[in-house]
N, C-alpha and C. Protein backbone atom coordinates (compact mmCIF):
# COMPACT_ATOMS: atom_id res chain seq x y z
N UNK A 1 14.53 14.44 -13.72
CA UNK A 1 13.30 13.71 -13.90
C UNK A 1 12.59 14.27 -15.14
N UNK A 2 11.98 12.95 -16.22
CA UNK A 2 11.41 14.22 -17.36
C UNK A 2 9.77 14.03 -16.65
N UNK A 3 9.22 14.93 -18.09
CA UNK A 3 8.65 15.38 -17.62
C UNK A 3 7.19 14.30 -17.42
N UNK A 4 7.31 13.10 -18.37
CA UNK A 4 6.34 12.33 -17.42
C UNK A 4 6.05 12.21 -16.17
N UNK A 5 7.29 11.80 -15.65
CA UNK A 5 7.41 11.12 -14.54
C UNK A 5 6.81 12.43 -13.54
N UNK A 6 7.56 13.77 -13.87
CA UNK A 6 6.88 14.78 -12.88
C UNK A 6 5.15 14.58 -13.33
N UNK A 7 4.55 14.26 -13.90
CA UNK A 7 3.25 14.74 -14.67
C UNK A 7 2.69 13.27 -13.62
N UNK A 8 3.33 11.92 -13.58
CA UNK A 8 2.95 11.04 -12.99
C UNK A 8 2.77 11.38 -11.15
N UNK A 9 4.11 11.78 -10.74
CA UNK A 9 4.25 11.89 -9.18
C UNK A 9 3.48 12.65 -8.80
N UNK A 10 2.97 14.37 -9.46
CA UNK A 10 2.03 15.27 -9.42
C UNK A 10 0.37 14.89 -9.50
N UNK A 11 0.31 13.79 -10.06
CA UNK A 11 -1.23 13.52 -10.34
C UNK A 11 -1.65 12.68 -8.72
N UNK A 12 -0.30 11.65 -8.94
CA UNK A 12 -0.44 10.68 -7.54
C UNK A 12 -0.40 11.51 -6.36
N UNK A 13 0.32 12.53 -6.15
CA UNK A 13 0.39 13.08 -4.97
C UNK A 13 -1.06 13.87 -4.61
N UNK A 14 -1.63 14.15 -5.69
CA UNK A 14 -2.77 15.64 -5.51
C UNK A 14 -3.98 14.86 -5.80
N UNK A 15 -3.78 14.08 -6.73
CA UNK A 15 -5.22 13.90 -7.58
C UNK A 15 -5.70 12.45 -6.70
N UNK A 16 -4.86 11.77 -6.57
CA UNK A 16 -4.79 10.30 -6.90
C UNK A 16 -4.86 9.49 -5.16
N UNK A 17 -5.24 10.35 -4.42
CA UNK A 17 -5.41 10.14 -3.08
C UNK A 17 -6.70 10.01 -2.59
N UNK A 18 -7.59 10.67 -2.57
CA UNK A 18 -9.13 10.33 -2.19
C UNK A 18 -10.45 10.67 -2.85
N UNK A 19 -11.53 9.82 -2.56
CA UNK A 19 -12.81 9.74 -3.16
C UNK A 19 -13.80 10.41 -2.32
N UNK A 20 -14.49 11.52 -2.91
CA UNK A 20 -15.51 11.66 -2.15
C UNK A 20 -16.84 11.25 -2.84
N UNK A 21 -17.96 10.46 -2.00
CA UNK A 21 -19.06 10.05 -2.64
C UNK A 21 -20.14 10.67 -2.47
N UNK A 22 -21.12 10.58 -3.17
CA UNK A 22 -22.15 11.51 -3.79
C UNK A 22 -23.00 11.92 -2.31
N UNK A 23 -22.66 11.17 -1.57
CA UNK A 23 -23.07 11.45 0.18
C UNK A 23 -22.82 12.31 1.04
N UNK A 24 -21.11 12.55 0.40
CA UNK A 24 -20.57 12.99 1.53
C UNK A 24 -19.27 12.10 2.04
N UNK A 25 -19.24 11.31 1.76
CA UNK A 25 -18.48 10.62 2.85
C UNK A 25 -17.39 10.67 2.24
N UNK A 26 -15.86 10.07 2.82
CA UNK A 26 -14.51 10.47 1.58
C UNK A 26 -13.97 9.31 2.23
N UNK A 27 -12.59 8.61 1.32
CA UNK A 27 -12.16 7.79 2.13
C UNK A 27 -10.58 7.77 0.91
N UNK A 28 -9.83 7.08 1.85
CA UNK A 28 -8.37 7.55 0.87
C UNK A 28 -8.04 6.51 0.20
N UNK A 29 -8.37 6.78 -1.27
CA UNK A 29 -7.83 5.40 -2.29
C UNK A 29 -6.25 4.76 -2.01
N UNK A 30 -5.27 5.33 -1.76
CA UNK A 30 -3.88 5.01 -1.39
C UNK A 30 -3.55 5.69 0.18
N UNK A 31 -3.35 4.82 1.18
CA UNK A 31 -2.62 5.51 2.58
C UNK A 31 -1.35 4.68 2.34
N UNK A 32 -0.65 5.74 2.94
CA UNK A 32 1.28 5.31 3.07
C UNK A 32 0.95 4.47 4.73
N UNK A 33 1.82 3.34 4.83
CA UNK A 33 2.38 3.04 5.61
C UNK A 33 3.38 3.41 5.98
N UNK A 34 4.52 3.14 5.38
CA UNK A 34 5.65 4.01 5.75
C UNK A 34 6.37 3.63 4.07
N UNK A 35 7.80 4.37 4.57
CA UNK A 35 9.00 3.86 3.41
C UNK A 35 9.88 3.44 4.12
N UNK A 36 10.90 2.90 3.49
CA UNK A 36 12.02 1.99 3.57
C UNK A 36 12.80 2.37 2.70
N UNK A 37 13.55 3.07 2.86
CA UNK A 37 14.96 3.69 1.85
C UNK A 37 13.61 4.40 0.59
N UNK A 38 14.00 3.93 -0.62
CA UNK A 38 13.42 3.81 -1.29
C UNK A 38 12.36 3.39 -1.95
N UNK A 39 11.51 2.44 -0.85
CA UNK A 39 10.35 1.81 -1.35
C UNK A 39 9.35 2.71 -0.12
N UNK A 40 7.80 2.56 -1.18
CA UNK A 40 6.90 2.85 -0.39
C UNK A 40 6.14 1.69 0.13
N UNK A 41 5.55 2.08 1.14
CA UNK A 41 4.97 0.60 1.51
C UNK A 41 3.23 1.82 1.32
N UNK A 42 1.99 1.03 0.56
CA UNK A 42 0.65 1.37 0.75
C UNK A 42 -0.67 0.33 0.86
N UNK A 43 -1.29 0.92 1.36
CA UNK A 43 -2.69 0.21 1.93
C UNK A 43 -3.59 0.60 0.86
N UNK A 44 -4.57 0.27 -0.23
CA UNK A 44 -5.49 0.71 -0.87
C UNK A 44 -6.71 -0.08 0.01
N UNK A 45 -7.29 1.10 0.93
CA UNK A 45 -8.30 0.54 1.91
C UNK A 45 -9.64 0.15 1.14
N UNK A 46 -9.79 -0.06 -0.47
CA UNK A 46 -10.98 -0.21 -0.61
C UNK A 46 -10.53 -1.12 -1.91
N UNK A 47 -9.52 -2.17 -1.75
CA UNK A 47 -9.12 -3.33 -2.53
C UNK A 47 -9.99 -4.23 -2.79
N UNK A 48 -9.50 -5.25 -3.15
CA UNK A 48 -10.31 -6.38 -3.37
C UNK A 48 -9.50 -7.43 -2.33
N UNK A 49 -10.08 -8.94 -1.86
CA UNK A 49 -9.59 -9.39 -1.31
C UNK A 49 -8.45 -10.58 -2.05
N UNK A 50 -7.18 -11.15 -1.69
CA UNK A 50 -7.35 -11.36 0.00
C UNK A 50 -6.18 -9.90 0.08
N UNK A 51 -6.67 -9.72 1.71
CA UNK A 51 -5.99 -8.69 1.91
C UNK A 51 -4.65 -8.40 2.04
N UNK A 52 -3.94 -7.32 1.41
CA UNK A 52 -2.63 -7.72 0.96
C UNK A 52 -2.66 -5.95 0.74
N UNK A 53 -1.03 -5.73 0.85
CA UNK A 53 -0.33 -4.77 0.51
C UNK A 53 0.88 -4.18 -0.29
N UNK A 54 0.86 -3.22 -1.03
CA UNK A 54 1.67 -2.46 -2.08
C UNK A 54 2.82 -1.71 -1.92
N UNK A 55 3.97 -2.64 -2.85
CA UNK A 55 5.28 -1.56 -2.40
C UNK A 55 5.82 -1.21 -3.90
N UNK A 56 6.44 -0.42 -3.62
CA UNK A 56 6.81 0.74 -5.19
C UNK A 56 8.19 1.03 -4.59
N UNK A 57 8.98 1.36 -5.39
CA UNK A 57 9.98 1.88 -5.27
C UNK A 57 9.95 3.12 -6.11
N UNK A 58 10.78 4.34 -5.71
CA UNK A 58 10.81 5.57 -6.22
C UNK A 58 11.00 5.53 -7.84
N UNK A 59 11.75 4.75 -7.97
CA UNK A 59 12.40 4.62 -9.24
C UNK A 59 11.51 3.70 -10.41
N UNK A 60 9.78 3.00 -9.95
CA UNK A 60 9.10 2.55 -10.58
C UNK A 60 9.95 1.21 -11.12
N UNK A 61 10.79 0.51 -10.19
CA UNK A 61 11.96 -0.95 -11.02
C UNK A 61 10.97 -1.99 -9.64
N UNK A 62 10.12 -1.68 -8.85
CA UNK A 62 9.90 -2.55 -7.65
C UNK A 62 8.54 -1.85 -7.71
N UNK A 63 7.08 -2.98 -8.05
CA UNK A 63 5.88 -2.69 -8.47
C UNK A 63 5.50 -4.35 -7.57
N UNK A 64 5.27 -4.48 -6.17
CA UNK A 64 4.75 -5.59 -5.78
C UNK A 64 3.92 -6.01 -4.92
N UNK A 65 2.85 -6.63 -4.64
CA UNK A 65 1.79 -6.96 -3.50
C UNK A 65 2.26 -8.10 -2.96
N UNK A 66 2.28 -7.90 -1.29
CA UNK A 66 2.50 -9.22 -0.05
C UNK A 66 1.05 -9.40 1.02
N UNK A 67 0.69 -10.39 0.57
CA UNK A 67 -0.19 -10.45 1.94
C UNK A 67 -0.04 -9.57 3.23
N UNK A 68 -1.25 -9.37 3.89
CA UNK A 68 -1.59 -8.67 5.24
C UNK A 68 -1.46 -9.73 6.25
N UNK A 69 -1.51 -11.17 6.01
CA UNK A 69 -1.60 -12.06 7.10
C UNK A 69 -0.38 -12.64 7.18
N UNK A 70 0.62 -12.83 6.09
CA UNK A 70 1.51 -13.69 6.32
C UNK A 70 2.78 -13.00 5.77
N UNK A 71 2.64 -12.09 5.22
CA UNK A 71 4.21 -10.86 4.20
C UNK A 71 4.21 -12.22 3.51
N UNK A 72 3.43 -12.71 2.54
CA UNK A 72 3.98 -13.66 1.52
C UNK A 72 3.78 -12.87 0.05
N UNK A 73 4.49 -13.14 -0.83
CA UNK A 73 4.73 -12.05 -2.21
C UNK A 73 3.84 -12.91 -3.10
N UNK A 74 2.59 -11.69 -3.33
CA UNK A 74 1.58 -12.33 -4.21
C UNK A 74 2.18 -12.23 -5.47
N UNK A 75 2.97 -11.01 -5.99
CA UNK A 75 3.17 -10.45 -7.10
C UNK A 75 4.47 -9.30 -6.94
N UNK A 76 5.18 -9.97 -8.68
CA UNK A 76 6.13 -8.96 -8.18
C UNK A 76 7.52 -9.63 -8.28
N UNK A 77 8.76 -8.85 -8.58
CA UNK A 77 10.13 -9.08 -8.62
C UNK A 77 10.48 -8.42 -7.87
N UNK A 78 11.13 -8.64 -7.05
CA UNK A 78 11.96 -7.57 -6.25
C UNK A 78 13.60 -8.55 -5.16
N UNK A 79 14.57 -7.81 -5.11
CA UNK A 79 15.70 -8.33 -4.88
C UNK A 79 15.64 -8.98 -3.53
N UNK A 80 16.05 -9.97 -3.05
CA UNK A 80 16.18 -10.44 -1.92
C UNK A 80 16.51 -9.62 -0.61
N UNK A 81 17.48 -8.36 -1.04
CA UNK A 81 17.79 -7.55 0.44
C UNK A 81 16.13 -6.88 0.56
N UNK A 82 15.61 -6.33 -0.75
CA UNK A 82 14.58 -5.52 -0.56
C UNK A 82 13.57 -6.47 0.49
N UNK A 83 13.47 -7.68 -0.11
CA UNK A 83 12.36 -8.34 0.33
C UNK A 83 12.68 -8.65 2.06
N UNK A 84 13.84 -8.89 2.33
CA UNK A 84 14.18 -8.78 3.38
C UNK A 84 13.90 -7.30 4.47
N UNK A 85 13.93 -6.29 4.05
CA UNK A 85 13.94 -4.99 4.54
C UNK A 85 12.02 -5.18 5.05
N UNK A 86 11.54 -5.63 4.06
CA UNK A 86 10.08 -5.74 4.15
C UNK A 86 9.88 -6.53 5.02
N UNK A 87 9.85 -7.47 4.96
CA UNK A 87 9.88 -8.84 5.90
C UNK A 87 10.33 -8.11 7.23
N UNK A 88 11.42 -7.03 7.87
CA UNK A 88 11.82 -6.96 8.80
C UNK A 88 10.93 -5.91 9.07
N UNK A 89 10.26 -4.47 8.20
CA UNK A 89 8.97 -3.93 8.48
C UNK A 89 7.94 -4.53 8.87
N UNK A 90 7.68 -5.35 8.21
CA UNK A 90 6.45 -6.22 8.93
C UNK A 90 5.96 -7.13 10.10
N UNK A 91 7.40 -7.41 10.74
CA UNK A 91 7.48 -7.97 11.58
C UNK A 91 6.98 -7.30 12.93
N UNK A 92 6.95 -5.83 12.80
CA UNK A 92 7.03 -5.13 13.87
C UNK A 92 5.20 -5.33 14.42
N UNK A 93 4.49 -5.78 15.61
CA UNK A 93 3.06 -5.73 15.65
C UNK A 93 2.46 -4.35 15.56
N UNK A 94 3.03 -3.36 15.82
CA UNK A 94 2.57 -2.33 16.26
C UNK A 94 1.87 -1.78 14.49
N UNK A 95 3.37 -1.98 13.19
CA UNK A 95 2.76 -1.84 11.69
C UNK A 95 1.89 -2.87 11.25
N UNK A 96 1.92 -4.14 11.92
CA UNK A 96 0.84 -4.88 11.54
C UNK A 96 -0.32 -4.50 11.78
N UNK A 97 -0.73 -4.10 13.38
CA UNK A 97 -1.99 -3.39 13.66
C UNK A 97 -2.75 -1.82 12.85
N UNK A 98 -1.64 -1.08 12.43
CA UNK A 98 -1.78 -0.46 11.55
C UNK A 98 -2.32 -0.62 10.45
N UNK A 99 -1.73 -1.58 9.73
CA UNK A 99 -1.85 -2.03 8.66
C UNK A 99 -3.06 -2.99 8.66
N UNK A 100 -3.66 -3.30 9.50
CA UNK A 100 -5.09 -4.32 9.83
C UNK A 100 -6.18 -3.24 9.57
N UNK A 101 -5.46 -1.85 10.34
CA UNK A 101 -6.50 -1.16 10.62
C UNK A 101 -6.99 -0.02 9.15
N UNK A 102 -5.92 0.19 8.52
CA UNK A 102 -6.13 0.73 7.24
C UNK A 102 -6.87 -0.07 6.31
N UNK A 103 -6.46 -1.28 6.38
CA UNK A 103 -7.26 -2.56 5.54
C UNK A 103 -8.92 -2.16 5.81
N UNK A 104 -9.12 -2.30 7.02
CA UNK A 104 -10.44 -2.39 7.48
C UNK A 104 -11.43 -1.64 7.32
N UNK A 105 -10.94 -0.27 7.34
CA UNK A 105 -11.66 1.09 7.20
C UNK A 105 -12.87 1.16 6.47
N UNK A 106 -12.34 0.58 5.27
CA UNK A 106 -13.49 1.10 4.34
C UNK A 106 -14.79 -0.57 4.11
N UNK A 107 -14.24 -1.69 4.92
CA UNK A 107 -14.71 -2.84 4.37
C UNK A 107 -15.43 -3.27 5.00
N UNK A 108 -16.65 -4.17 4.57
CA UNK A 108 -17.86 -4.30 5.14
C UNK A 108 -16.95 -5.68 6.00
N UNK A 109 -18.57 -6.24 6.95
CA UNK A 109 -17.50 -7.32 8.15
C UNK A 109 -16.78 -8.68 7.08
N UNK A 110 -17.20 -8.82 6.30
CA UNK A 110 -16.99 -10.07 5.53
C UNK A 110 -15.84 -9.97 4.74
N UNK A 111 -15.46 -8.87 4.56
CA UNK A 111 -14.27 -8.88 3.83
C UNK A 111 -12.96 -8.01 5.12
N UNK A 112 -13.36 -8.10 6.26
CA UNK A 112 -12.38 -7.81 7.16
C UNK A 112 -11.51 -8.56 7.70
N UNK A 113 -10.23 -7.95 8.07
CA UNK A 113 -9.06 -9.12 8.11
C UNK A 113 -9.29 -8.69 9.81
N UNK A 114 -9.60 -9.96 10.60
CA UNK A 114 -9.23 -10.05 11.93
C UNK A 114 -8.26 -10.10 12.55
């Protein structure tokens, strides 16, 4: 790995995880859902709407957002098995509820996914 990429994974891992505000309060700019071989699946709980989620692959070749309500691909190339692997993550209710609930955390009622 050169040495960007270490200079990149090092910032994301340490730096690039949570906000604390002038209050007090903290909340985590990127939570992992899980991975899938090689892809990460993440929640940025303080997005914009509509609510939707982020997958990366290790290798930075798979950069894409799918809806929270329906796994439909807002954005993004990624190969048919991949998209499939996702599609079969998401299916599960138990990561959907998860994934509702990371959404929600940080968002006032109007921008919450029911």
């Amino acid at each position: 790995m050169d040495i960007e990429n270490r200079f990149k994974n090092y910032l994301e891992k340490y730096l690039n995880r949570t906000v604390i505000t002038p209050d007090g309060e903290f909340y985590f700019i990127k939570e992992l859902v899980g991975r899938i071989r090689n892809l990460k699946i993440e929640i940025y709980p303080n997005d914009h709407n509509p609510p939707h989620f982020h997958v990366k692959s290790s290798d930075n070749s798979i950069n894409a957002v799918f809806r929270l309500d329906n796994c439909q691909l807002i954005k993004g190339d990624l190969k048919s098995k991949d998209r499939k692997r996702i599609e079969k993550f998401f299916e599960d209710e138990t990561t959907k509820d998860l994934m509702k609930e990371m959404w929600n955390k940080s968002k006032t009622d109007d921008r919450k996914l029911n």
